[in-house]
N, C-alpha and C. Protein backbone atom coordinates (compact mmCIF):
# COMPACT_ATOMS: atom_id res chain seq x y z
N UNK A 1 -23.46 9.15 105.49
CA UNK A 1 -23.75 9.71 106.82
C UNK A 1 -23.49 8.63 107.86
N UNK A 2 -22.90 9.48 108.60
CA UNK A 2 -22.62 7.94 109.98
C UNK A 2 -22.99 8.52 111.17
N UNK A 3 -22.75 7.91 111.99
CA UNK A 3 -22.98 8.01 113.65
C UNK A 3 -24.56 7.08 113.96
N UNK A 4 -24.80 7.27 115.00
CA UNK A 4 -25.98 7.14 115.79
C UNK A 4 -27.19 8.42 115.11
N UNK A 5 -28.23 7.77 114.53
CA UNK A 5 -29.35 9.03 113.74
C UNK A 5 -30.62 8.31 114.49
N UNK A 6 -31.42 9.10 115.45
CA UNK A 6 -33.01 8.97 115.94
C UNK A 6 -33.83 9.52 115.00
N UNK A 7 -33.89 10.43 114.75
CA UNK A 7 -34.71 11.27 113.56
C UNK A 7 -33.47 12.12 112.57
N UNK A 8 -34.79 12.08 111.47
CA UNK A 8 -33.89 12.64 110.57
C UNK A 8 -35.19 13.41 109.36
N UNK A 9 -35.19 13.98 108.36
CA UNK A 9 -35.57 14.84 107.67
C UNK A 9 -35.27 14.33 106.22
N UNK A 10 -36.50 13.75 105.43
CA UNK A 10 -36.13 13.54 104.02
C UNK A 10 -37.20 14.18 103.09
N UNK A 11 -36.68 14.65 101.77
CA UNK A 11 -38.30 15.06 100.91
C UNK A 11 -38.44 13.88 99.31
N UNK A 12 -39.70 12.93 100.35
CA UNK A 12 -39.61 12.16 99.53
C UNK A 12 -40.26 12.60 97.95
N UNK A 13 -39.65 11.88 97.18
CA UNK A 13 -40.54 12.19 95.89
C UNK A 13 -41.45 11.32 95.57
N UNK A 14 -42.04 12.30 94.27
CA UNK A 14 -43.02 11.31 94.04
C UNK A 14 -42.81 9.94 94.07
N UNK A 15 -43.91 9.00 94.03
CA UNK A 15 -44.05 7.61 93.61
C UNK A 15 -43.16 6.75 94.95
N UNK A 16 -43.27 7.18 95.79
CA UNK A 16 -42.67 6.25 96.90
C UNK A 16 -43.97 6.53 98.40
N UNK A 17 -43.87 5.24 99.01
CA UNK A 17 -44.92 5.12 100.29
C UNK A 17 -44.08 5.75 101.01
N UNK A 18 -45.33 6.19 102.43
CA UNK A 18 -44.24 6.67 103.64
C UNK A 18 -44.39 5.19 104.54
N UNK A 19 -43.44 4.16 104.03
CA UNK A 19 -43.42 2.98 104.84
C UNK A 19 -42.23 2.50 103.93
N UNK A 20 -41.40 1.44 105.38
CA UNK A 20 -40.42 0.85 104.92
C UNK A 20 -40.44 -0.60 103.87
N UNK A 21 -41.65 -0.91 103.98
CA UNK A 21 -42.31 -1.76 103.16
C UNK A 21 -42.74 -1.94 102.06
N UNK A 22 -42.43 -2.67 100.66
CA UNK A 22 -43.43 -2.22 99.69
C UNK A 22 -44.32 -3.33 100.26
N UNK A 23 -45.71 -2.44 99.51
CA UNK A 23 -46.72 -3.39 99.41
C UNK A 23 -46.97 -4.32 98.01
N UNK A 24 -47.31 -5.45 97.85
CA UNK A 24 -47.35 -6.62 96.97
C UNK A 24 -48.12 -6.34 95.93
N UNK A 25 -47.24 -6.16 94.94
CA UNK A 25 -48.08 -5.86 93.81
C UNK A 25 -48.31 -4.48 93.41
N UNK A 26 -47.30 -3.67 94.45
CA UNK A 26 -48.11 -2.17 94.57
C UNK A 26 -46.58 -1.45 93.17
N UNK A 27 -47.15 -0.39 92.31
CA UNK A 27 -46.19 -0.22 91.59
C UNK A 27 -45.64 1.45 92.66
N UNK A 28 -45.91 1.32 93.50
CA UNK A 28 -44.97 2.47 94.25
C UNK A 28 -43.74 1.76 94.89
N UNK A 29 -42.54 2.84 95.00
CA UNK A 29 -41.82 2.30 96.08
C UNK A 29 -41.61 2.77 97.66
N UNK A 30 -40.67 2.58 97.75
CA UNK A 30 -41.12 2.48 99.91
C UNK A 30 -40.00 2.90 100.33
N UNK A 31 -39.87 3.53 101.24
CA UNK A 31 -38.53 4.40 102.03
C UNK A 31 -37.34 3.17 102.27
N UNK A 32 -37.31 2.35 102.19
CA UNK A 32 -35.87 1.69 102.20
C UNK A 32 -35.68 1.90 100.97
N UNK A 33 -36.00 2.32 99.78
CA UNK A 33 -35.41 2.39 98.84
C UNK A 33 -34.62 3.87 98.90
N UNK A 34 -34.71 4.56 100.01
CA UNK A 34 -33.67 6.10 100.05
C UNK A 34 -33.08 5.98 101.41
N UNK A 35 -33.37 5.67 101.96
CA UNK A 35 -33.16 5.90 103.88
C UNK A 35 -32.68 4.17 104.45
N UNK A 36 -31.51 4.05 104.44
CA UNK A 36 -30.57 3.01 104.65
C UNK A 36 -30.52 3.11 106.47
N UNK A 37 -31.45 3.54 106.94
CA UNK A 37 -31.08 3.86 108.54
C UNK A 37 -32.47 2.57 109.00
N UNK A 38 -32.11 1.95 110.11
CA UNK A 38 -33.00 1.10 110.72
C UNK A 38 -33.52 1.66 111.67
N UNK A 39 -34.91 1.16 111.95
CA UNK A 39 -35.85 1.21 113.35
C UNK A 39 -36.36 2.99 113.02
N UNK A 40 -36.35 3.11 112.24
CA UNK A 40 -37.10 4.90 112.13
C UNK A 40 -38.21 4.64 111.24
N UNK A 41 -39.27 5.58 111.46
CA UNK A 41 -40.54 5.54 110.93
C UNK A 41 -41.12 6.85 110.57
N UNK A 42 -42.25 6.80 109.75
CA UNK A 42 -42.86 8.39 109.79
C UNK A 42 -43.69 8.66 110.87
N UNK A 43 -43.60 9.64 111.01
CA UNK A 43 -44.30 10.64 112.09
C UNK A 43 -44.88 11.29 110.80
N UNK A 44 -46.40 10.84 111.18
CA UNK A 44 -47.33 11.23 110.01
C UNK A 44 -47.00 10.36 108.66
N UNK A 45 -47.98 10.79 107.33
CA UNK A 45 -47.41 10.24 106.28
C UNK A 45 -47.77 11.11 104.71
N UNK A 46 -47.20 11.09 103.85
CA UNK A 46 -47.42 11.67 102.47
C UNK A 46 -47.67 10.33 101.82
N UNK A 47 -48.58 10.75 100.98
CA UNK A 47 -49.75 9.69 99.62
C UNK A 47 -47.91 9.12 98.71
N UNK A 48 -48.14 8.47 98.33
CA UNK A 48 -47.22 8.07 97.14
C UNK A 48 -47.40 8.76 95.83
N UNK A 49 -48.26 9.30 96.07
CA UNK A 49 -48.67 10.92 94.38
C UNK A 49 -48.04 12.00 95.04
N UNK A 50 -47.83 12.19 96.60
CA UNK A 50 -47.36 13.70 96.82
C UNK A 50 -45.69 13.54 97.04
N UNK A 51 -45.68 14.53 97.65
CA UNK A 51 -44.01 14.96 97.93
C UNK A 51 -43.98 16.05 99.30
N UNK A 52 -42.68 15.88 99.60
CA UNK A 52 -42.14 17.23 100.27
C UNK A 52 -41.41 16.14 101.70
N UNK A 53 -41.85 17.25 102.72
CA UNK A 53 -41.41 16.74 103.59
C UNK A 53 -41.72 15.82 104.71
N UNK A 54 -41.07 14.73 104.79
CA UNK A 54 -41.20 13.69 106.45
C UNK A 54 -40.43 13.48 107.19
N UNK A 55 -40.82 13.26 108.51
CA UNK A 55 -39.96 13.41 109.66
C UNK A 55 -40.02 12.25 109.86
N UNK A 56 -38.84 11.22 109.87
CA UNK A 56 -38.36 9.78 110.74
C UNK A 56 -38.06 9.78 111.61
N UNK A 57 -38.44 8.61 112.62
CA UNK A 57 -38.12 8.53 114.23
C UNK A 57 -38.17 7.44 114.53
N UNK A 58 -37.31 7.51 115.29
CA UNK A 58 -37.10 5.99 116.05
C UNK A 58 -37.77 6.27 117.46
N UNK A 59 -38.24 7.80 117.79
CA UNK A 59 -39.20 7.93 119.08
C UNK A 59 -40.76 7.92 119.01
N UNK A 60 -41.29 6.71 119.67
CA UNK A 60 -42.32 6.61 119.41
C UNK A 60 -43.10 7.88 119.94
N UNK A 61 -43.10 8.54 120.87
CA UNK A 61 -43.49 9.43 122.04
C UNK A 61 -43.48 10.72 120.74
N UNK A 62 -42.15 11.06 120.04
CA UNK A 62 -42.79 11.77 119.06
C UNK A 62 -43.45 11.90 117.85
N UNK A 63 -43.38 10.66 117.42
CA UNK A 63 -44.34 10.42 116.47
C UNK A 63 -46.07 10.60 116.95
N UNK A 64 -45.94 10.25 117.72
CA UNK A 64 -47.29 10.18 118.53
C UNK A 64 -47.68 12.28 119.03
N UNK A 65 -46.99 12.70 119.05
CA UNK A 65 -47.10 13.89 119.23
C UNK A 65 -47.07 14.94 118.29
N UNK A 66 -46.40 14.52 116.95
CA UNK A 66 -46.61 15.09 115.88
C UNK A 66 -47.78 15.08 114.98
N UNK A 67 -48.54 13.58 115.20
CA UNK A 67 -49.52 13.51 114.78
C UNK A 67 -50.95 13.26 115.15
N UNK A 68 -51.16 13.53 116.54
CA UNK A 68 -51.89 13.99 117.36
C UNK A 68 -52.59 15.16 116.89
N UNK A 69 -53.95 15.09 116.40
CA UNK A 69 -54.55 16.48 116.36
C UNK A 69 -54.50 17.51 117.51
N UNK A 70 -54.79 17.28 118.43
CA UNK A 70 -54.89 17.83 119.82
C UNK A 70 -53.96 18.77 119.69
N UNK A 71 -52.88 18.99 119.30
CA UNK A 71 -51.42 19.49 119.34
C UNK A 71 -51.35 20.66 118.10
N UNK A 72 -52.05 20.25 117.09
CA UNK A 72 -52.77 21.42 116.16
C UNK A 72 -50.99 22.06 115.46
N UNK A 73 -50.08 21.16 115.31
CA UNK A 73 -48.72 21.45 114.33
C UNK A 73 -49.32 22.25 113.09
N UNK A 74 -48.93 22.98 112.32
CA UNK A 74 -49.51 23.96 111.18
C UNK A 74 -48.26 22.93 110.09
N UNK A 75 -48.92 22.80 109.15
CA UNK A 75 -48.52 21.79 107.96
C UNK A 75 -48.45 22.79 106.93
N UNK A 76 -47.55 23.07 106.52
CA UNK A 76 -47.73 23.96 104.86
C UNK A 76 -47.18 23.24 103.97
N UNK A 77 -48.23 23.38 102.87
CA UNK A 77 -48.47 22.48 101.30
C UNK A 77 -47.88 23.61 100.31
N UNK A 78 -47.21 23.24 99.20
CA UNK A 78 -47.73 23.51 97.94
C UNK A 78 -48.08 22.61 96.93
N UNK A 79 -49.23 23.72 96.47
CA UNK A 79 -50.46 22.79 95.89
C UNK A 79 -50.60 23.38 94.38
N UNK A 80 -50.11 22.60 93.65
CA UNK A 80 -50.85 22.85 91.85
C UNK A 80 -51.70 22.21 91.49
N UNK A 81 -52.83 23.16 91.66
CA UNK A 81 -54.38 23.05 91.21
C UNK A 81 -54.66 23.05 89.31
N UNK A 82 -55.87 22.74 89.37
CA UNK A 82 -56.43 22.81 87.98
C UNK A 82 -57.16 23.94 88.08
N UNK A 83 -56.60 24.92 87.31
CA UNK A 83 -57.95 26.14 87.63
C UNK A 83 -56.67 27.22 87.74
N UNK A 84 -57.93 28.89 88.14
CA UNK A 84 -57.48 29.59 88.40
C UNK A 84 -58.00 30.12 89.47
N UNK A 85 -57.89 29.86 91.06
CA UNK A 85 -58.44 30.11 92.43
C UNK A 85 -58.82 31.30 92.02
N UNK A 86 -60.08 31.87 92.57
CA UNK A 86 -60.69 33.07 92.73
C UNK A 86 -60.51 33.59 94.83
N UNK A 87 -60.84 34.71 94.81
CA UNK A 87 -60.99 34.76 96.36
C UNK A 87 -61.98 34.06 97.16
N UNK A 88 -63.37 33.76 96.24
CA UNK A 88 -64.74 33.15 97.07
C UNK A 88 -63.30 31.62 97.25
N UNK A 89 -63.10 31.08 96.66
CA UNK A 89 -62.38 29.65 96.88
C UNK A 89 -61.27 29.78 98.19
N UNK A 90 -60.45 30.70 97.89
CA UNK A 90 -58.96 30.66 98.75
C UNK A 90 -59.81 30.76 100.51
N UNK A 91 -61.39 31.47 100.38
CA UNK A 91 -61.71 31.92 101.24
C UNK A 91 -62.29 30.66 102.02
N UNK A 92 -63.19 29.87 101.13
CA UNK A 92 -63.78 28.87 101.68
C UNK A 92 -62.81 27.59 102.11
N UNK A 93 -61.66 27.78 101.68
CA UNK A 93 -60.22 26.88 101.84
C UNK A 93 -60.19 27.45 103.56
N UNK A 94 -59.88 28.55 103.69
CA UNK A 94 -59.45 29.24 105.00
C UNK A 94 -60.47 28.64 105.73
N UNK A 95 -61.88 28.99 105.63
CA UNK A 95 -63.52 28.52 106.54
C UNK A 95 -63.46 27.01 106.76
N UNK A 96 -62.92 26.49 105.76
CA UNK A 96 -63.40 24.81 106.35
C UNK A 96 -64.48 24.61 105.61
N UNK A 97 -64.36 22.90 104.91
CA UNK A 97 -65.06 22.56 103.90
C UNK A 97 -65.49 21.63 104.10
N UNK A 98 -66.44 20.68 104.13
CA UNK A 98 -66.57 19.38 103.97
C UNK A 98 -66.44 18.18 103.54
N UNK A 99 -65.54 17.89 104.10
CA UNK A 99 -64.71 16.65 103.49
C UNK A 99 -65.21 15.20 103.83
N UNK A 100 -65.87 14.45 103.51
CA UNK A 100 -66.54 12.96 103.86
C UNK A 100 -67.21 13.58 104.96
N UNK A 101 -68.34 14.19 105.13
CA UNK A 101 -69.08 14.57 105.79
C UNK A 101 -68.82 14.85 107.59
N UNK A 102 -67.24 15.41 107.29
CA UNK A 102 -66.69 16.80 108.21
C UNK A 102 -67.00 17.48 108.50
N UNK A 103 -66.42 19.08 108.77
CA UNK A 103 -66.01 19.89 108.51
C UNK A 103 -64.64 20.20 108.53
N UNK A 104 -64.03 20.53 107.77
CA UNK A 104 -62.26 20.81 108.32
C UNK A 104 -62.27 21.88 108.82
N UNK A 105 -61.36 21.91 110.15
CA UNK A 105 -60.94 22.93 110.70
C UNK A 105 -60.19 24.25 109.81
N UNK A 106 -60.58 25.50 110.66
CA UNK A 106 -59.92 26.72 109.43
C UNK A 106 -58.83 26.43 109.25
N UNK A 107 -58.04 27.00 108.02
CA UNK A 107 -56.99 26.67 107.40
C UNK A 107 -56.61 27.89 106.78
N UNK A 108 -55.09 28.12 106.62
CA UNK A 108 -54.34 29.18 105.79
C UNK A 108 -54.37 28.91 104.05
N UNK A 109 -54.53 29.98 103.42
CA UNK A 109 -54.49 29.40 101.90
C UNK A 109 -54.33 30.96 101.51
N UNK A 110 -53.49 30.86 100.48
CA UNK A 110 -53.26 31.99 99.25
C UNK A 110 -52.08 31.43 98.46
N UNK A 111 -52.45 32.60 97.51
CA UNK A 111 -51.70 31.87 95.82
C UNK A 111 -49.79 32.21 96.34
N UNK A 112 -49.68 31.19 95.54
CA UNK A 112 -48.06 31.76 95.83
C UNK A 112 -47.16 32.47 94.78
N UNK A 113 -46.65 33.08 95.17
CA UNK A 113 -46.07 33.71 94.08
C UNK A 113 -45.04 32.91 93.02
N UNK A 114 -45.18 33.24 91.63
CA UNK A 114 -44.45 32.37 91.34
C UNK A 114 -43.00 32.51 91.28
N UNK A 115 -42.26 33.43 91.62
CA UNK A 115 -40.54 33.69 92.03
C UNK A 115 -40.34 32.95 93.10
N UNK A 116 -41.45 32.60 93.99
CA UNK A 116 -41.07 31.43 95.01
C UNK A 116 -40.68 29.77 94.15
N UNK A 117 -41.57 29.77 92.95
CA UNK A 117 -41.07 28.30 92.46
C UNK A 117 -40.16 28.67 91.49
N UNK A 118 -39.18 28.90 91.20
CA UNK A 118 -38.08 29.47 90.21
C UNK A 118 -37.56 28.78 90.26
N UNK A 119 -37.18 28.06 91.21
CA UNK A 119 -35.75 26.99 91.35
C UNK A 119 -36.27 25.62 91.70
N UNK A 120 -37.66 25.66 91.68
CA UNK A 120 -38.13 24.32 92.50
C UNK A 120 -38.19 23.01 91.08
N UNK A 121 -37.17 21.82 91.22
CA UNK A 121 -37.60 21.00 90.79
C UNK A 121 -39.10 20.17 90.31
N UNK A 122 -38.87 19.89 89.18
CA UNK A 122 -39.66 19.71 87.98
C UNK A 122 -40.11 18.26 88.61
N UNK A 123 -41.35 17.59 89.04
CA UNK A 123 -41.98 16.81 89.09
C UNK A 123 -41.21 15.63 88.15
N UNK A 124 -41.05 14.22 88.66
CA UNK A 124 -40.50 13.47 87.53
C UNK A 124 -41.24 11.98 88.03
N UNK A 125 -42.10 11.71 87.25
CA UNK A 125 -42.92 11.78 85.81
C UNK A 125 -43.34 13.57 86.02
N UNK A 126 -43.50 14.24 84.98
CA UNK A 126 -44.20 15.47 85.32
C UNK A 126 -45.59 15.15 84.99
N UNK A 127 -45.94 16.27 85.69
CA UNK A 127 -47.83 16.24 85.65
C UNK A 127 -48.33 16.14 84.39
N UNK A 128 -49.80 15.64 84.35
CA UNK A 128 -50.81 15.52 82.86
C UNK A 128 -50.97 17.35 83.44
N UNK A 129 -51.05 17.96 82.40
CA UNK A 129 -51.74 19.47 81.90
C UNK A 129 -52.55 19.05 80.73
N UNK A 130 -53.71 19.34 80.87
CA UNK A 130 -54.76 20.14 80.06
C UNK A 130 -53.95 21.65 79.61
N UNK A 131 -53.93 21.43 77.86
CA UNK A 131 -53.89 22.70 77.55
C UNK A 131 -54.85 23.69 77.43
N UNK A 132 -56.11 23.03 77.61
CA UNK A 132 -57.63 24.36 77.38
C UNK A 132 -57.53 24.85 79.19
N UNK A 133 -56.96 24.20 80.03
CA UNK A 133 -57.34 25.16 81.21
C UNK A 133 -55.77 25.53 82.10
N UNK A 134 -55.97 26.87 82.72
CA UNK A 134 -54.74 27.34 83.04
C UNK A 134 -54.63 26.61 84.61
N UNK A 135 -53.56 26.68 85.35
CA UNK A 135 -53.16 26.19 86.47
C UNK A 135 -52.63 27.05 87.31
N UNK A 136 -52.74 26.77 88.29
CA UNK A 136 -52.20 27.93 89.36
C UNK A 136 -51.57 26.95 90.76
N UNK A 137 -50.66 27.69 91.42
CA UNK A 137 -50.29 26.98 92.58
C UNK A 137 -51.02 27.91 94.04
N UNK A 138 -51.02 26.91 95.32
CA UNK A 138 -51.50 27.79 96.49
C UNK A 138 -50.81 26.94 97.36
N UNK A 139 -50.60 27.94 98.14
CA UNK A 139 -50.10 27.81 99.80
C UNK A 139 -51.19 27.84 100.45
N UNK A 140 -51.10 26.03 101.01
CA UNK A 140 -52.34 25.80 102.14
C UNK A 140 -51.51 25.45 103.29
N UNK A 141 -51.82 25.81 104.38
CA UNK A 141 -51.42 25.14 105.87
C UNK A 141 -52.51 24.45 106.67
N UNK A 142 -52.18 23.19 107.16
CA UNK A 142 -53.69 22.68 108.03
C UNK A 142 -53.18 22.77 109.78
N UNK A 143 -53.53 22.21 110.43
CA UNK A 143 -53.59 21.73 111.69
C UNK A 143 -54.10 20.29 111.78
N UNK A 144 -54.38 19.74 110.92
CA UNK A 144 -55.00 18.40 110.68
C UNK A 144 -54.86 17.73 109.86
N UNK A 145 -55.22 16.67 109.54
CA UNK A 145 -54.16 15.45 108.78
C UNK A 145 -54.90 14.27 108.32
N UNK A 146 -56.13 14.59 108.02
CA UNK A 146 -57.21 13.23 107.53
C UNK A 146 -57.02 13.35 106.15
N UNK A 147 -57.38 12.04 106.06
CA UNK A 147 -56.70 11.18 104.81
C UNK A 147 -56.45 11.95 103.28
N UNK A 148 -55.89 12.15 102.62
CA UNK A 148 -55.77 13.02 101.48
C UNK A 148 -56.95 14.02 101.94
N UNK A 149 -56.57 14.54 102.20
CA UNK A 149 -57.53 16.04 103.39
C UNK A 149 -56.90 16.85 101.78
N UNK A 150 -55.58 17.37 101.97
CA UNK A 150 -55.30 18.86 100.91
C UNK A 150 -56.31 18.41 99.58
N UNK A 151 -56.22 17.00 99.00
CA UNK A 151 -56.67 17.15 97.81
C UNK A 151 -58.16 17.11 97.68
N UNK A 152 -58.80 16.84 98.70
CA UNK A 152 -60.55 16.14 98.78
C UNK A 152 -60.78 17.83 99.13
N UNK A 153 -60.11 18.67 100.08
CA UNK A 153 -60.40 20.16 100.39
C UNK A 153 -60.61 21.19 98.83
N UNK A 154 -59.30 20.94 97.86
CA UNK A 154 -59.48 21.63 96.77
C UNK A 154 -60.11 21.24 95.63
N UNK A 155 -60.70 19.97 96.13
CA UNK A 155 -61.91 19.65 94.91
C UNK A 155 -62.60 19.65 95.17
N UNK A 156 -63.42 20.00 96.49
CA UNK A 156 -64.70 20.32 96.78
C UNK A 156 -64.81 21.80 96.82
N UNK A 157 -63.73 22.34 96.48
CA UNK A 157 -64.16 23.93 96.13
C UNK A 157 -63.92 23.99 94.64
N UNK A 158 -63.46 23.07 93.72
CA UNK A 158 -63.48 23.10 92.28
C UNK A 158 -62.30 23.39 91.75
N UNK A 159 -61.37 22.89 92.52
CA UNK A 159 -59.74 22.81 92.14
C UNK A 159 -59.16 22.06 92.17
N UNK A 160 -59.08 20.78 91.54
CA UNK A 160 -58.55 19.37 91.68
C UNK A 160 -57.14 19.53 91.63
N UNK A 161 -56.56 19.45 92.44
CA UNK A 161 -55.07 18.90 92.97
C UNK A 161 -54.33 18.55 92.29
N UNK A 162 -53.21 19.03 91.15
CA UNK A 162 -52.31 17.72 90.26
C UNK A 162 -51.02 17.59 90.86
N UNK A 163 -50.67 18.78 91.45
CA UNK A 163 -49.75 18.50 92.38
C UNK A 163 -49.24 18.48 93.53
N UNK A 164 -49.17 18.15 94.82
CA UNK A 164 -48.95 18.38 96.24
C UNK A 164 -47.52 18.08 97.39
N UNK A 165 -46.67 19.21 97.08
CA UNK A 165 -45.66 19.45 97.99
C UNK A 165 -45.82 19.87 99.30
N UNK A 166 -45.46 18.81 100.34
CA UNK A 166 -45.62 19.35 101.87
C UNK A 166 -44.14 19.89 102.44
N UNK A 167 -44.02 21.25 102.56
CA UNK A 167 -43.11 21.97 102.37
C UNK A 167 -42.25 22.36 103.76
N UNK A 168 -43.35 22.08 104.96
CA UNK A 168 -42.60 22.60 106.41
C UNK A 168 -43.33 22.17 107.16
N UNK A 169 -43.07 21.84 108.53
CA UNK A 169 -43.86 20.97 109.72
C UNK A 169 -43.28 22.53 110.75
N UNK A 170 -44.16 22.75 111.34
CA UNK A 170 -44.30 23.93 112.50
C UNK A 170 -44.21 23.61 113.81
N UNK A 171 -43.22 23.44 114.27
CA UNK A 171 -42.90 22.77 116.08
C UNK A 171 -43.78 23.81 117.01
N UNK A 172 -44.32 24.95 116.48
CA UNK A 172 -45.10 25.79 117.43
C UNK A 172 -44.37 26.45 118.42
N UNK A 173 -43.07 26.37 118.38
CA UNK A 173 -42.11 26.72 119.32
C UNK A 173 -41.43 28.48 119.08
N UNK A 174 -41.94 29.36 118.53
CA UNK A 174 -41.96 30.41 118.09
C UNK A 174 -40.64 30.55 116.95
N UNK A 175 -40.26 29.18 116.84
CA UNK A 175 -39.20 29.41 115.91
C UNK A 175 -39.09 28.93 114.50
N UNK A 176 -38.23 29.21 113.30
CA UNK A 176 -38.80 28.84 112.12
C UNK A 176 -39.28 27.31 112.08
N UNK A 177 -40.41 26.83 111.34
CA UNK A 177 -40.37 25.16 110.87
C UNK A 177 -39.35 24.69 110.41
N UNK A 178 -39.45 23.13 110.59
CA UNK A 178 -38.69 22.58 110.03
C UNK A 178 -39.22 22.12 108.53
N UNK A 179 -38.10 22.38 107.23
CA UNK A 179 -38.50 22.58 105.86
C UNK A 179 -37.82 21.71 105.21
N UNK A 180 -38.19 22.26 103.93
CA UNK A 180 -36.99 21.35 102.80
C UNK A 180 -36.09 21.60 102.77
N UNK A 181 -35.61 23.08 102.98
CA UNK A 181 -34.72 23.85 102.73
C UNK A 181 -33.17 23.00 102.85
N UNK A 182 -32.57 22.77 101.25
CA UNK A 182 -30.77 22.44 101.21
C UNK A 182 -31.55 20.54 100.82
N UNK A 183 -32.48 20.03 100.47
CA UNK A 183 -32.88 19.07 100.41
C UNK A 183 -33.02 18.56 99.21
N UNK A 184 -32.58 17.88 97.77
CA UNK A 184 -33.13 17.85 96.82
C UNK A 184 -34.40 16.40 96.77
N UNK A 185 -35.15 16.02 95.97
CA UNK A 185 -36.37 14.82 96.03
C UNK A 185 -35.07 13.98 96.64
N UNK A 186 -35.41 12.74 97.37
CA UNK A 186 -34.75 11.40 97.75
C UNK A 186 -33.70 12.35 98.64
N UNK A 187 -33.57 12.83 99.00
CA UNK A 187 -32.66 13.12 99.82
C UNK A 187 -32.95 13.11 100.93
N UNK A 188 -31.76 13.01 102.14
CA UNK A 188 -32.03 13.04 103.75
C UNK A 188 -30.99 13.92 104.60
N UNK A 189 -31.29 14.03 105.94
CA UNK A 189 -30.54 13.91 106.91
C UNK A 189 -30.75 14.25 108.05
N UNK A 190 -29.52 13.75 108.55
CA UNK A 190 -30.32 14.08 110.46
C UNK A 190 -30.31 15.35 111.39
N UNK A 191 -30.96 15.75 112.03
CA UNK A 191 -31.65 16.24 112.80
C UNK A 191 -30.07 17.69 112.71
N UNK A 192 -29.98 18.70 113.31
CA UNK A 192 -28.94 19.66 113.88
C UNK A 192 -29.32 18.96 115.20
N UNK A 193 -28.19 19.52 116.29
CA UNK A 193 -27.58 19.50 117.70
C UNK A 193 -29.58 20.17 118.31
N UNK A 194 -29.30 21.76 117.58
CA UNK A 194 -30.45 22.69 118.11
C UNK A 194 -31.48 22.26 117.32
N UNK A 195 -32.17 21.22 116.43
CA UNK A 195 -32.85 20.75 115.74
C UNK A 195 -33.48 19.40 116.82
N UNK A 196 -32.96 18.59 117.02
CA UNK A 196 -32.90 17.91 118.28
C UNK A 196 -33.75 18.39 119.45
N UNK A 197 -32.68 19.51 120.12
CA UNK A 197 -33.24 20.33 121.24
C UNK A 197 -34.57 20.58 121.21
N UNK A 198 -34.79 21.66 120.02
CA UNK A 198 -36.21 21.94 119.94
C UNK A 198 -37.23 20.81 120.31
N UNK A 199 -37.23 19.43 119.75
CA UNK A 199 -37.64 18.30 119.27
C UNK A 199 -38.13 17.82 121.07
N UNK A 200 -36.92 17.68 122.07
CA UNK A 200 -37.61 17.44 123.27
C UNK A 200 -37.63 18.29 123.86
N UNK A 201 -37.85 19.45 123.84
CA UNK A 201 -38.23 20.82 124.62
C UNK A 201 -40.52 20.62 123.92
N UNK A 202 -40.12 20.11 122.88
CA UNK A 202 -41.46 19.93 122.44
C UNK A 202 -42.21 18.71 123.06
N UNK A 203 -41.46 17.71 123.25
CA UNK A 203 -42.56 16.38 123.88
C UNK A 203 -42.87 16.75 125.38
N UNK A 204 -41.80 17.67 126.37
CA UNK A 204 -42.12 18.42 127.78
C UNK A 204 -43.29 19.85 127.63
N UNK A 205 -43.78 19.42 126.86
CA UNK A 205 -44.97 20.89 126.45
C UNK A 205 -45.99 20.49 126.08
N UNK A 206 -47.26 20.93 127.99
CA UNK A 206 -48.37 20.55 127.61
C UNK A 206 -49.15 21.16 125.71
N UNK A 207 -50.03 20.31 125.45
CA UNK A 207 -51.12 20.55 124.22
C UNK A 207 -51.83 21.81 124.43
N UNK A 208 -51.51 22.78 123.70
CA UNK A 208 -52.24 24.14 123.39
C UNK A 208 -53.69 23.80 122.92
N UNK A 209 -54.56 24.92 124.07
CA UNK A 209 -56.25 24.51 123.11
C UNK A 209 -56.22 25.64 122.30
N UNK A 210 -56.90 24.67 121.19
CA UNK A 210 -56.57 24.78 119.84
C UNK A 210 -58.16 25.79 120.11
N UNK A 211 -57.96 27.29 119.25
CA UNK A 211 -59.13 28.02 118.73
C UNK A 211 -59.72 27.05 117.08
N UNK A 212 -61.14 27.51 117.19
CA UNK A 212 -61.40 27.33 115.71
C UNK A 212 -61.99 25.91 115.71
């Protein structure tokens, strides 16, 4: 890829930081090991256990606006739990749970179907499974972004987390998120022309008050 790139779109995989840095001693690795582009950073960040999607920028103004609660962006996860979610759970996911003596704001959650993961690459290391208990996946969306929030949310309703794909970031702009979609793990790239656009049509747009 060449030219001039400000932001760009990668879905990191497992076992890598969202920093250009490793840390000493740390057995994860760190986005210069996929993203050969200088002076870009995350806007927001994924654990080195999860995956999916992050947005790099070399604009500080949007980094700062993406991850701004105030601004209330809708985040959608997929999440492979231990268990088999019942409705009292998916429900108390939606209500807001207590997380380090929180509350999280309401949240979207239901099971996903599984013809949605048909084609979705296989975790590599793949997950520990327990064969005595079955597993299920869910579609969670937040508005908020405290610290391993998806996984501390589904184990305080009794669904410990083994796996966590962040799948689309929501510009709020009535138009689709930006996703994985055409992305395989370690992969990147930069922004569309109208990908862009959206991007500062969004930093000129006062903060919506947030219901809930």
């Amino acid at each position: 890829m060449t030219g001039t790139i400000t932001t760009l779109l990668l879905h990191k995989p497992y076992g890598v930081l969202s920093q250009f840095t490793p840390e000493p001693g740390s057995r994860w690795g760190c986005l210069a090991d996929l993203v050969p582009v200088p002076d870009v950073y995350a806007a927001g960040r994924l654990d080195a256990d999860s995956e999916g999607l992050l947005l790099l920028t070399a604009e500080g103004r949007l980094q700062q606006r993406l991850t701004d609660p105030r601004f209330g962006h809708w985040r959608t996860y997929w999440v492979q739990v231990d268990g088999e979610a019942d409705p009292d759970q998916l429900q108390r996911l939606r209500s807001g749970v207590l997380v380090q003596g929180r509350q999280t704001l309401p949240a979207k959650a239901e099971m996903l179907a599984k013809e949605r993961l048909s084609n979705w690459p296989e975790r590599d290391p793949p997950i520990r499974v327990r064969r005595s208990l079955p597993t299920c996946w869910l579609e969670i969306s937040l508005r908020e972004g405290r610290n391993r929030q998806v996984r501390r949310m589904t184990a305080a309703v009794g669904l410990p987390t083994l796996r966590l794909i962040r799948t689309a970031i929501d510009l709020m702009d009535g138009q689709p998120p930006l996703s994985l979609e055409g992305l395989e793990p370690g992969q990147w790239r930069s922004l569309t022309s109208s990908e862009q656009q959206r991007l500062q049509a969004l930093l000129r747009r006062p903060a919506a008050r947030r219901r809930g």
